[in-house]
PDB file of N, CA and C in Angstrom:
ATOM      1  N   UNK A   1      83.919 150.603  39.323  1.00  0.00           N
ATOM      2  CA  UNK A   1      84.055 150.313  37.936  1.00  0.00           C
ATOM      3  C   UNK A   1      85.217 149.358  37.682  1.00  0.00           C
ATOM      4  N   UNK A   2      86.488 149.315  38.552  1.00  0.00           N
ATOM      5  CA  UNK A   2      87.341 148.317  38.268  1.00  0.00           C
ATOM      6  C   UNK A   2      86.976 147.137  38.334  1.00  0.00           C
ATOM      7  N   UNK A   3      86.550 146.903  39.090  1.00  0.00           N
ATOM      8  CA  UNK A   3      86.279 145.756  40.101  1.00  0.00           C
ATOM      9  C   UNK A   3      85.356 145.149  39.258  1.00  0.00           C
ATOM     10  N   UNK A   4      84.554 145.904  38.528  1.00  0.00           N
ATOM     11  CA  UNK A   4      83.305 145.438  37.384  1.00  0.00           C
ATOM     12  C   UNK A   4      84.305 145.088  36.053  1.00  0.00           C
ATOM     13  N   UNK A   5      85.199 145.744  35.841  1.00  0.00           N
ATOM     14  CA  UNK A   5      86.693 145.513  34.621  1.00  0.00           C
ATOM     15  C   UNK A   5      87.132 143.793  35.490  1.00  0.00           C
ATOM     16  N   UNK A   6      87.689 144.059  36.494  1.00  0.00           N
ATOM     17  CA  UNK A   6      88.472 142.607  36.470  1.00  0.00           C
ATOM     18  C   UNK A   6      87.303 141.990  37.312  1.00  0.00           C
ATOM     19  N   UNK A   7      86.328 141.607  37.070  1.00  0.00           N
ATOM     20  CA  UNK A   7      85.402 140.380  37.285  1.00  0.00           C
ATOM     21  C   UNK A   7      84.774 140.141  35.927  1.00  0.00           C
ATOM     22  N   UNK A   8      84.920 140.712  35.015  1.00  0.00           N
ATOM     23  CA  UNK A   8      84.577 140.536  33.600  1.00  0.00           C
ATOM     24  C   UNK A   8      86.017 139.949  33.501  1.00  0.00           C
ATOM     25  N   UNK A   9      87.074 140.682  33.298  1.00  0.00           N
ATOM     26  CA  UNK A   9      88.146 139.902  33.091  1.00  0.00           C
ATOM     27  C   UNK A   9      88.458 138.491  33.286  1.00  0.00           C
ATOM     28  N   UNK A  10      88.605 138.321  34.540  1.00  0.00           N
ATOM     29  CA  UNK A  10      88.556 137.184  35.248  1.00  0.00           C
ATOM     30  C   UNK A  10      87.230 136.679  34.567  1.00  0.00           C
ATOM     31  N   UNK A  11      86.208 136.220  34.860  1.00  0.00           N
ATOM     32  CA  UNK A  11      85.116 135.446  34.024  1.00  0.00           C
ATOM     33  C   UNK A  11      85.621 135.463  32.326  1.00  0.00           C
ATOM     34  N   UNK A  12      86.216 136.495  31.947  1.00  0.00           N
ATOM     35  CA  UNK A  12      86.215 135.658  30.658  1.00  0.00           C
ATOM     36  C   UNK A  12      87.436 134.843  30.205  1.00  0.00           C
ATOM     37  N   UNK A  13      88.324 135.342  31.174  1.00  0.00           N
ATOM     38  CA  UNK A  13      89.443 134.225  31.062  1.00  0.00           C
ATOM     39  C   UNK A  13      88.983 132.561  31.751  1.00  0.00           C
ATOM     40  N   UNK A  14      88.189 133.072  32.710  1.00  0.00           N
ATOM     41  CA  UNK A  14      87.538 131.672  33.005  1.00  0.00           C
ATOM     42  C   UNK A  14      86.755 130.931  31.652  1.00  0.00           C
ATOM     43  N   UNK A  15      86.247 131.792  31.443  1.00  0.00           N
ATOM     44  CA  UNK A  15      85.194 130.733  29.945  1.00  0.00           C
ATOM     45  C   UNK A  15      86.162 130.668  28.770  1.00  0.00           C
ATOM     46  N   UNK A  16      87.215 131.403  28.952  1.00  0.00           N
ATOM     47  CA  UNK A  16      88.305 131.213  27.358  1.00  0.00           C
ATOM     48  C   UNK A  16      88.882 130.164  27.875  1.00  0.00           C
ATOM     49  N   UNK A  17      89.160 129.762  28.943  1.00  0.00           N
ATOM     50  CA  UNK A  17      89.876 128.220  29.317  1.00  0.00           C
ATOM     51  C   UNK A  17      88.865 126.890  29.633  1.00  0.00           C
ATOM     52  N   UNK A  18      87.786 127.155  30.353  1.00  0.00           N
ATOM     53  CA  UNK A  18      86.800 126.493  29.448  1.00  0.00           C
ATOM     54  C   UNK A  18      86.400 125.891  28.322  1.00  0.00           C
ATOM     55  N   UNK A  19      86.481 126.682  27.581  1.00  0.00           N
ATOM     56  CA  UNK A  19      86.083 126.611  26.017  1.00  0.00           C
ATOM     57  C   UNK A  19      87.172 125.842  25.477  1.00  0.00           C
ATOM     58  N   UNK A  20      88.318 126.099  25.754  1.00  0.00           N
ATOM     59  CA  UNK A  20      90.016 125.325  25.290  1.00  0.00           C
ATOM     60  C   UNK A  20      89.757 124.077  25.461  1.00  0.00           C
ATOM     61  N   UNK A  21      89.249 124.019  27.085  1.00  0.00           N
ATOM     62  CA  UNK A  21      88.949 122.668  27.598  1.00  0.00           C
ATOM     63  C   UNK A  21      88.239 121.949  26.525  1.00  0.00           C
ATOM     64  N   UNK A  22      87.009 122.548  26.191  1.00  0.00           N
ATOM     65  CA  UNK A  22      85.690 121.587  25.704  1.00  0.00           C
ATOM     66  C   UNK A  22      86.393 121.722  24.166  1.00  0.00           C
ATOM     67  N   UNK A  23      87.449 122.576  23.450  1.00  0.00           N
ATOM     68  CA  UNK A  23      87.380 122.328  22.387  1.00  0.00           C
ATOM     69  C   UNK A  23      88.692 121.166  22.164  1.00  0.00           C
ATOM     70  N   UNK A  24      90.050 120.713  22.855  1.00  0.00           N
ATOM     71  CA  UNK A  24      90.360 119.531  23.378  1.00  0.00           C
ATOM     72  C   UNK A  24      89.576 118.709  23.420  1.00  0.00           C
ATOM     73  N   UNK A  25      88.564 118.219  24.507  1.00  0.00           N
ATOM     74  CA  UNK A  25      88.084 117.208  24.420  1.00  0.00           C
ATOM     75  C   UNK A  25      87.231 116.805  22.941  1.00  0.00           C
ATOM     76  N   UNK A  26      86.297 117.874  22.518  1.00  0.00           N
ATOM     77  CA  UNK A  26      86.206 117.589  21.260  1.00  0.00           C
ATOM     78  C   UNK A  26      86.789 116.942  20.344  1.00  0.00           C
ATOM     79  N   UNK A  27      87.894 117.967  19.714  1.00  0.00           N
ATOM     80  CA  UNK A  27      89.215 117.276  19.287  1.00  0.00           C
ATOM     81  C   UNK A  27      89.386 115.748  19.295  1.00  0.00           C
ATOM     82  N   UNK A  28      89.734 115.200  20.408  1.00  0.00           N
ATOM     83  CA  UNK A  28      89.942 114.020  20.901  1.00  0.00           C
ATOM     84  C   UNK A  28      88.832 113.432  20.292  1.00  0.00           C
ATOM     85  N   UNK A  29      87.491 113.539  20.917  1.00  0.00           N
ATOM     86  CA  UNK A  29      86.246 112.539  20.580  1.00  0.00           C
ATOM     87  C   UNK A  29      86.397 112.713  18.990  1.00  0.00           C
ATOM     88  N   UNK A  30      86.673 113.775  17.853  1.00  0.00           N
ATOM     89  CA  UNK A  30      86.701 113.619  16.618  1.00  0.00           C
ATOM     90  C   UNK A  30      87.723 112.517  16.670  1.00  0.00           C
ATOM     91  N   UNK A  31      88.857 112.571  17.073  1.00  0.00           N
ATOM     92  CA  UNK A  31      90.123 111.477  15.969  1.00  0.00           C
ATOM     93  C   UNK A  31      89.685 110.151  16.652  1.00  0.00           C
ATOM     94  N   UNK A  32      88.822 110.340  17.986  1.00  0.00           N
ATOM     95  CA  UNK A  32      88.871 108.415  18.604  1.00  0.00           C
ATOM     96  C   UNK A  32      87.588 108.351  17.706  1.00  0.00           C
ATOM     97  N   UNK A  33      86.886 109.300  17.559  1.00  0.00           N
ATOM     98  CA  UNK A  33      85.416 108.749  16.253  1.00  0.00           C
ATOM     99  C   UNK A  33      86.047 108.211  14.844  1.00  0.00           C
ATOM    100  N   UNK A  34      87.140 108.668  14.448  1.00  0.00           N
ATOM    101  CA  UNK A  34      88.008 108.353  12.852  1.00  0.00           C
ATOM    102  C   UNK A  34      88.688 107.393  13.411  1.00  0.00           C
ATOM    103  N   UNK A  35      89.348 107.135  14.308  1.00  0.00           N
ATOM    104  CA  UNK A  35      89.998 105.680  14.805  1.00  0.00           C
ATOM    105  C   UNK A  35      88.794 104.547  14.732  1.00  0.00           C
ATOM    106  N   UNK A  36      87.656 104.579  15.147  1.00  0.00           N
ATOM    107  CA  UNK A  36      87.004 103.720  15.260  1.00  0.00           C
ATOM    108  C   UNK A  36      86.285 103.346  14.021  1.00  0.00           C
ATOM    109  N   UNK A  37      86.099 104.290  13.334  1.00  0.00           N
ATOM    110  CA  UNK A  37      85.719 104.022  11.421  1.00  0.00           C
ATOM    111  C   UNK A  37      86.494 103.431  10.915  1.00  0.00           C
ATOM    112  N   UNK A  38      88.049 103.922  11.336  1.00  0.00           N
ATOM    113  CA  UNK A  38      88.893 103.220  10.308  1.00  0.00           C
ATOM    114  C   UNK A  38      88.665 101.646  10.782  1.00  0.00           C
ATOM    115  N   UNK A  39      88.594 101.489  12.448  1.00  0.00           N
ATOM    116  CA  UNK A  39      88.679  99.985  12.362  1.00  0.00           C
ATOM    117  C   UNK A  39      87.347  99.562  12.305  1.00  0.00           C
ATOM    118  N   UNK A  40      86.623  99.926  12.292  1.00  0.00           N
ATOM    119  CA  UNK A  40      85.337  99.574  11.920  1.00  0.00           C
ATOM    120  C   UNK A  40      85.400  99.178  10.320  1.00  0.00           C
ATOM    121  N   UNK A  41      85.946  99.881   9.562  1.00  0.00           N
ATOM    122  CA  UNK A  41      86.757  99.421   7.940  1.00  0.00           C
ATOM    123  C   UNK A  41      86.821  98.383   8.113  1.00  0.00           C
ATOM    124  N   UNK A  42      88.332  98.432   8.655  1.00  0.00           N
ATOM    125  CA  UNK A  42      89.341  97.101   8.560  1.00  0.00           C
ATOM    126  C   UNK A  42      88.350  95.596   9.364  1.00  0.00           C
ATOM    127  N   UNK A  43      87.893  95.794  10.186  1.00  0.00           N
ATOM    128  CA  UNK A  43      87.094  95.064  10.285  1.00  0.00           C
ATOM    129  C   UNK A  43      85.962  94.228   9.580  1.00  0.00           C
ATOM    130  N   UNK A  44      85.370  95.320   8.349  1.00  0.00           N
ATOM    131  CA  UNK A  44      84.342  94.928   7.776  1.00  0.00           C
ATOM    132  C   UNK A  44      85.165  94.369   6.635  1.00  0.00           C
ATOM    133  N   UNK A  45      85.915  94.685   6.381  1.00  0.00           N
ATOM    134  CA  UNK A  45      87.301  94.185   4.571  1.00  0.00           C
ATOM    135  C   UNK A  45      87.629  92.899   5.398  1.00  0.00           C
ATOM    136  N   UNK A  46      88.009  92.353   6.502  1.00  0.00           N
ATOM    137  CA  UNK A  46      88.311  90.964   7.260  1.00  0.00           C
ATOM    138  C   UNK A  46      87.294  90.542   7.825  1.00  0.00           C
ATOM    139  N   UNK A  47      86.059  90.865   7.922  1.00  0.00           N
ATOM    140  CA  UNK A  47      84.629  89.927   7.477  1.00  0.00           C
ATOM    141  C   UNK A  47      85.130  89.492   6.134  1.00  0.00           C
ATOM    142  N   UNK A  48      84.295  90.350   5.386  1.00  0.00           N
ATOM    143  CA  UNK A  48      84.424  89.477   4.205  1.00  0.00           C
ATOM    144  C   UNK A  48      85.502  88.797   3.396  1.00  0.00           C
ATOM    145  N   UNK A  49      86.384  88.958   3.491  1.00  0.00           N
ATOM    146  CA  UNK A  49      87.509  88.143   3.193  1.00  0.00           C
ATOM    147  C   UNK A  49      87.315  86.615   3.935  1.00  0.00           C
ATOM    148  N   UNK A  50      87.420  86.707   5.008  1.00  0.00           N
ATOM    149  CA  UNK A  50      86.911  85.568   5.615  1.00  0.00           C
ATOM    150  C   UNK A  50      85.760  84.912   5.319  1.00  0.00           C
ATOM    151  N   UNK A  51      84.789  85.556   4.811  1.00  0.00           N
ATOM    152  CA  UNK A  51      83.739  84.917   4.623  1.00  0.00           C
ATOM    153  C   UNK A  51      83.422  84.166   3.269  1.00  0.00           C
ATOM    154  N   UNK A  52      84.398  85.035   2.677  1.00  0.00           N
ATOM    155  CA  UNK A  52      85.272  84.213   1.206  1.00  0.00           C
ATOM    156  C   UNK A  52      85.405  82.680   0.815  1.00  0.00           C
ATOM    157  N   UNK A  53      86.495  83.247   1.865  1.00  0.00           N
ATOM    158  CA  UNK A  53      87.257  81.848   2.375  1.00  0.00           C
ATOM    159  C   UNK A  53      86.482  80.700   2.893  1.00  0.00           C
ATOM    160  N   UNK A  54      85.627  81.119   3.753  1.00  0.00           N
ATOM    161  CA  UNK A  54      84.939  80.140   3.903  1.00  0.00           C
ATOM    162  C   UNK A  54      83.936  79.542   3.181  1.00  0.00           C
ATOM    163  N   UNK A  55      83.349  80.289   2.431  1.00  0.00           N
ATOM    164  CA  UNK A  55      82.157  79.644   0.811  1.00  0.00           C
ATOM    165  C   UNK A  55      83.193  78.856   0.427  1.00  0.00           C
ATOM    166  N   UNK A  56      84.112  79.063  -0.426  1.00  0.00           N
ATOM    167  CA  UNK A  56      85.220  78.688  -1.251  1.00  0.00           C
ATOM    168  C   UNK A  56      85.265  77.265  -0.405  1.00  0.00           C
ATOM    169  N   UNK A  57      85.815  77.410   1.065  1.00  0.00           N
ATOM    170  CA  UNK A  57      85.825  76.209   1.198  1.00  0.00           C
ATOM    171  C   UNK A  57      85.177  75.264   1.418  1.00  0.00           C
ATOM    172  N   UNK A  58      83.593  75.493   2.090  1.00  0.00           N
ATOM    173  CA  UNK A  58      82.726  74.853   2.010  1.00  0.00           C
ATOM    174  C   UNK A  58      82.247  74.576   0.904  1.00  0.00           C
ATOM    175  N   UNK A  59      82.712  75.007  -0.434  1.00  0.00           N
ATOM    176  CA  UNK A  59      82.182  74.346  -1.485  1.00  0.00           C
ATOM    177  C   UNK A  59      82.891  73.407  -1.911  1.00  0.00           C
ATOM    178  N   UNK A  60      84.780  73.240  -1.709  1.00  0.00           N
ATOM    179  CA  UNK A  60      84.825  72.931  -1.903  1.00  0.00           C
ATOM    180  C   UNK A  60      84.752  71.357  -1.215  1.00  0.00           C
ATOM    181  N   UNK A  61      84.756  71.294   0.017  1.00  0.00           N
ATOM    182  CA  UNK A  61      84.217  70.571   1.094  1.00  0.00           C
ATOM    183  C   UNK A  61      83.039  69.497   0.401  1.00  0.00           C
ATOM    184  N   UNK A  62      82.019  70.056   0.238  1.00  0.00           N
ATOM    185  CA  UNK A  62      81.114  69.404  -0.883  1.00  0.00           C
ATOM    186  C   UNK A  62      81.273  69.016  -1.743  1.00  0.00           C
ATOM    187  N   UNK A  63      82.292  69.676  -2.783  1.00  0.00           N
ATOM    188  CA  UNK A  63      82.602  68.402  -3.830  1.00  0.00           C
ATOM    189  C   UNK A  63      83.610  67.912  -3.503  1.00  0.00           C
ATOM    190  N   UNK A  64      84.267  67.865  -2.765  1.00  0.00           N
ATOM    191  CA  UNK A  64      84.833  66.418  -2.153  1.00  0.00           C
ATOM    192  C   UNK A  64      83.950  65.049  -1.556  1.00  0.00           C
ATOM    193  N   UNK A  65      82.868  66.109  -1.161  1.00  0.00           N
ATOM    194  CA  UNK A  65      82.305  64.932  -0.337  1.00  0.00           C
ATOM    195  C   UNK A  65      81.374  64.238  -1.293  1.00  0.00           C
ATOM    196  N   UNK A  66      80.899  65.100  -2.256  1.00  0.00           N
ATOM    197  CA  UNK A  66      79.940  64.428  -3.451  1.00  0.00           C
ATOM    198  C   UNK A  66      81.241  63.384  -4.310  1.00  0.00           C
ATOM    199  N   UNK A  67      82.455  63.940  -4.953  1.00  0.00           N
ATOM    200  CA  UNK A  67      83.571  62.703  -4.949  1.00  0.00           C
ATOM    201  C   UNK A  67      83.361  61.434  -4.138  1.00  0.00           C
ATOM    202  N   UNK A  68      83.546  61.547  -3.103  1.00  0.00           N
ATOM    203  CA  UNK A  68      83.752  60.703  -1.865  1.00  0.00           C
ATOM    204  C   UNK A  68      82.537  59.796  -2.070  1.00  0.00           C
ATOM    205  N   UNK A  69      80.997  60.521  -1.927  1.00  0.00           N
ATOM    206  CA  UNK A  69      79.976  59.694  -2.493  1.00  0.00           C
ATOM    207  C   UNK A  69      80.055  58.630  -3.565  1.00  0.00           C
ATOM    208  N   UNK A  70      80.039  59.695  -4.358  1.00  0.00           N
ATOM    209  CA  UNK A  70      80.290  58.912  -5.848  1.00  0.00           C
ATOM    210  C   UNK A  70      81.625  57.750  -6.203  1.00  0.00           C
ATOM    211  N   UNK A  71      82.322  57.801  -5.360  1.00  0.00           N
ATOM    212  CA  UNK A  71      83.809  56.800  -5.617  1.00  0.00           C
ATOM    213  C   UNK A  71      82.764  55.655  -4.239  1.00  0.00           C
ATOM    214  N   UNK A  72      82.153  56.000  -3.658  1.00  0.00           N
ATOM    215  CA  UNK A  72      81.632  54.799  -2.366  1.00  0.00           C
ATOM    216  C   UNK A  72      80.586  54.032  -2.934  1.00  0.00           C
ATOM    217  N   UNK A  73      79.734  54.960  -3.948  1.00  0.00           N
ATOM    218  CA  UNK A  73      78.596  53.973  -4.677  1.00  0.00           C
ATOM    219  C   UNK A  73      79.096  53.218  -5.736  1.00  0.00           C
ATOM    220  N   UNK A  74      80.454  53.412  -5.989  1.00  0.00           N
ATOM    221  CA  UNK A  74      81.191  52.413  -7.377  1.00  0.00           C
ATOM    222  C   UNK A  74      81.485  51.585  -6.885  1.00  0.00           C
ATOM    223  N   UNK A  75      82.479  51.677  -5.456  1.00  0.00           N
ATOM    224  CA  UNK A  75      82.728  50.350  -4.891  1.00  0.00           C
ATOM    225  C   UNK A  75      81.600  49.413  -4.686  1.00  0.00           C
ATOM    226  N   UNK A  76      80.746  49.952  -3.886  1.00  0.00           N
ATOM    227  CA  UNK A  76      79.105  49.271  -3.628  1.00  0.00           C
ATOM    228  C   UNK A  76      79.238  48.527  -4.691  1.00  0.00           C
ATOM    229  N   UNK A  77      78.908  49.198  -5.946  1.00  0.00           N
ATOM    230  CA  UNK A  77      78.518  48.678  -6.955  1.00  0.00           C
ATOM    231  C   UNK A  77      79.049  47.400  -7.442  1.00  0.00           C
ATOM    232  N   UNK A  78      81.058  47.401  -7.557  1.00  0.00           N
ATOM    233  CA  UNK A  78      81.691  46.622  -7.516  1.00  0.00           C
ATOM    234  C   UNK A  78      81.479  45.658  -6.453  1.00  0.00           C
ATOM    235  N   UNK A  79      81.923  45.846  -5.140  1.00  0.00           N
ATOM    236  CA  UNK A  79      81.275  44.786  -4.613  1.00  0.00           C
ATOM    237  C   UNK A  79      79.878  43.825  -4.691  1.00  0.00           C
ATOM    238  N   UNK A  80      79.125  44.687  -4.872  1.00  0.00           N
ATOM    239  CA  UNK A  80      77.906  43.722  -4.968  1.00  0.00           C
ATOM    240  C   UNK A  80      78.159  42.801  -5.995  1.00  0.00           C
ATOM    241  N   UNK A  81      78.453  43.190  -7.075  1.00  0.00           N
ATOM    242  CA  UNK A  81      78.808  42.364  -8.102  1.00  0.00           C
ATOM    243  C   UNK A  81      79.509  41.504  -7.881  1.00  0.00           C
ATOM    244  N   UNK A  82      80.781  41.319  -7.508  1.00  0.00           N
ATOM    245  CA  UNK A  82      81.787  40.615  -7.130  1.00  0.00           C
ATOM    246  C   UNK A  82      81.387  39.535  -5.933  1.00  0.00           C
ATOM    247  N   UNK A  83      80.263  39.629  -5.057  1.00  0.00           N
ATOM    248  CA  UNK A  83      79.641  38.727  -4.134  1.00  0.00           C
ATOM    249  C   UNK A  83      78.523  37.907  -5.023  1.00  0.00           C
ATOM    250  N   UNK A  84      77.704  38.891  -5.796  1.00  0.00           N
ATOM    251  CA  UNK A  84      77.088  37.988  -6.443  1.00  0.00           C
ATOM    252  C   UNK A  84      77.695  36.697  -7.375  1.00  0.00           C
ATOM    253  N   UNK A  85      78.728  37.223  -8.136  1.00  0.00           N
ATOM    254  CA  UNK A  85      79.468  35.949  -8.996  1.00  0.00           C
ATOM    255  C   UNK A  85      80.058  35.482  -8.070  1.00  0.00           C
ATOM    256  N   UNK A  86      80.728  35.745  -6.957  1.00  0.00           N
ATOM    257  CA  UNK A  86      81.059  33.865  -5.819  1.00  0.00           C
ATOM    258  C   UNK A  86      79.989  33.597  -5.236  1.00  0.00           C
ATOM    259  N   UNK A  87      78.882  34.467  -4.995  1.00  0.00           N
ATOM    260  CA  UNK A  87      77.302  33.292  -4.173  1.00  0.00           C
ATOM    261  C   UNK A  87      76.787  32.439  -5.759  1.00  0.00           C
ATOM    262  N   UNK A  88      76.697  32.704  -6.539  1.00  0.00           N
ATOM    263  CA  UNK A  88      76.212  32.081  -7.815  1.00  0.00           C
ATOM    264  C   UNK A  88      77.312  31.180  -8.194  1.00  0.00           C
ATOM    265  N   UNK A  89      78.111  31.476  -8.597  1.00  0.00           N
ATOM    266  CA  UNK A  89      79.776  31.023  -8.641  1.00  0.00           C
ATOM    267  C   UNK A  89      80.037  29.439  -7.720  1.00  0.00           C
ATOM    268  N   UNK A  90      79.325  29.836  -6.396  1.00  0.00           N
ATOM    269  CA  UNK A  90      79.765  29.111  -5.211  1.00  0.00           C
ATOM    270  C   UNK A  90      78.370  27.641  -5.296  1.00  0.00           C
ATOM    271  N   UNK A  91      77.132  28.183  -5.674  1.00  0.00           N
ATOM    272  CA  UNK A  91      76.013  27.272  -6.081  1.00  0.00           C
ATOM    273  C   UNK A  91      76.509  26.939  -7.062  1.00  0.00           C
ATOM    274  N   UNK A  92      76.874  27.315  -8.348  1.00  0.00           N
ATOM    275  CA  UNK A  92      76.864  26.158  -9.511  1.00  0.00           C
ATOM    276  C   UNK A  92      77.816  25.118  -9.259  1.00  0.00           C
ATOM    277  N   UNK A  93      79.433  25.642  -8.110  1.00  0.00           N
ATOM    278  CA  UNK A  93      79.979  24.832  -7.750  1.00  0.00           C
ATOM    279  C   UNK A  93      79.406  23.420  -6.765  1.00  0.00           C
ATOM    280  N   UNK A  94      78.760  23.783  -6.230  1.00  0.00           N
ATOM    281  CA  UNK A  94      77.627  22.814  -5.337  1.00  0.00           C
ATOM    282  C   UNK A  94      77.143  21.749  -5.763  1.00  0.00           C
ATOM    283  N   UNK A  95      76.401  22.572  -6.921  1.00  0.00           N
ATOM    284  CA  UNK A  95      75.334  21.756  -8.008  1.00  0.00           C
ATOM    285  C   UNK A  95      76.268  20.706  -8.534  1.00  0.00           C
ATOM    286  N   UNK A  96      77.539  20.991  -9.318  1.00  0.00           N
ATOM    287  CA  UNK A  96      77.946  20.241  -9.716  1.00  0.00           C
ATOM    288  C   UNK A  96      78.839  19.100  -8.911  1.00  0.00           C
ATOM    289  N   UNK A  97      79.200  20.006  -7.648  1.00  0.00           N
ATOM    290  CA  UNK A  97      79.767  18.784  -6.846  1.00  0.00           C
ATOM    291  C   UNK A  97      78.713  17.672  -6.074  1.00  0.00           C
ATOM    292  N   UNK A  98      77.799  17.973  -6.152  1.00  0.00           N
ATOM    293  CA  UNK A  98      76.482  17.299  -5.685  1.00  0.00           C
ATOM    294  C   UNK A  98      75.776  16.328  -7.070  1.00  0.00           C
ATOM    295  N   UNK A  99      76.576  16.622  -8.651  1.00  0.00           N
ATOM    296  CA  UNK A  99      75.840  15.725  -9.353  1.00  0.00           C
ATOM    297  C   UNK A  99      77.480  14.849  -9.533  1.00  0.00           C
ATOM    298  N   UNK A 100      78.063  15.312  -9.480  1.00  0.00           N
ATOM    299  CA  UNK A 100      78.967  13.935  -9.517  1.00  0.00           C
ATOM    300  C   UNK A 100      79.290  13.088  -8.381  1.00  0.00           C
ATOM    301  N   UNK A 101      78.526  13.434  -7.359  1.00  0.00           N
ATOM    302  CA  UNK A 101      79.121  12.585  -6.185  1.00  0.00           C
ATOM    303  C   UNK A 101      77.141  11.630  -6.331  1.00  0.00           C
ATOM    304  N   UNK A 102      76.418  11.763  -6.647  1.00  0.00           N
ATOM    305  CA  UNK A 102      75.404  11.251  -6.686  1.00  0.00           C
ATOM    306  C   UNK A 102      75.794  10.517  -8.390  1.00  0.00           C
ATOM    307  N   UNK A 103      76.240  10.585  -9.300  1.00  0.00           N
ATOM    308  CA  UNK A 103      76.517  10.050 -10.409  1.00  0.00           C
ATOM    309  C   UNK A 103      77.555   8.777 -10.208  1.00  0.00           C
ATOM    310  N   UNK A 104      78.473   8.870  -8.782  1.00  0.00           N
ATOM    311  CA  UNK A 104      79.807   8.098  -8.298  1.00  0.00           C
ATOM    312  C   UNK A 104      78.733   7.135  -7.380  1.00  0.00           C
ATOM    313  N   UNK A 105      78.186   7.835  -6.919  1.00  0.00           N
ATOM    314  CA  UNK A 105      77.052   6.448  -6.175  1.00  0.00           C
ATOM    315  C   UNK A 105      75.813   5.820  -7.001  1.00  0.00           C
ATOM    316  N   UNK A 106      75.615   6.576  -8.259  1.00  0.00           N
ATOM    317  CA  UNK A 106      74.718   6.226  -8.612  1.00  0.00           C
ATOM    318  C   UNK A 106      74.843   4.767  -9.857  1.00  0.00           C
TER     319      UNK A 106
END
């Protein structure tokens, strides 16, 4: 009958330290599971922040570049103009240097 007392004994001090064991490791896997939420958080709040930032700036990227457009088709514009009155500019000068030198011989 002892011997049946301390092999129960013994076995249940074996499974009460056991159990310590598995409820430790537990433990542990709970707070590294809440460590990893929290940065799983902080992670998802610095997505989007970043991703903020980046609309914001790609928009504003675009209207710079629609600026940039729009100030390049004025010059165009100016220039063309400004070539056309010296090619026209540059013929009437022609014309007329071509009727007085035919008016000096003529």
């Amino acid at each position: 009958m002892e011997s049946i007392f301390n092999s129960n004994l013994i076995l249940g001090a074996i499974l009460s330290l056991l159990f310590s064991v598995i409820a430790f490791f537990v433990r542990q896997l709970h707070s590294d599971f809440r460590r990893v939420e929290q940065n799983l958080s902080e992670i998802i709040t610095s997505t989007e922040v970043i991703k903020a930032n980046m609309n914001a700036e790609s928009v504003r990227i675009f209207e710079r570049i629609n600026f940039h457009e729009k100030r390049l088709e004025q010059l165009e514009v100016y220039l063309l103009k400004h070539f056309e009155e010296q090619s026209t500019g540059g013929i009437k000068r022609k014309k007329k240097a071509s009727l007085s030198v035919e008016a000096e011989s003529g």
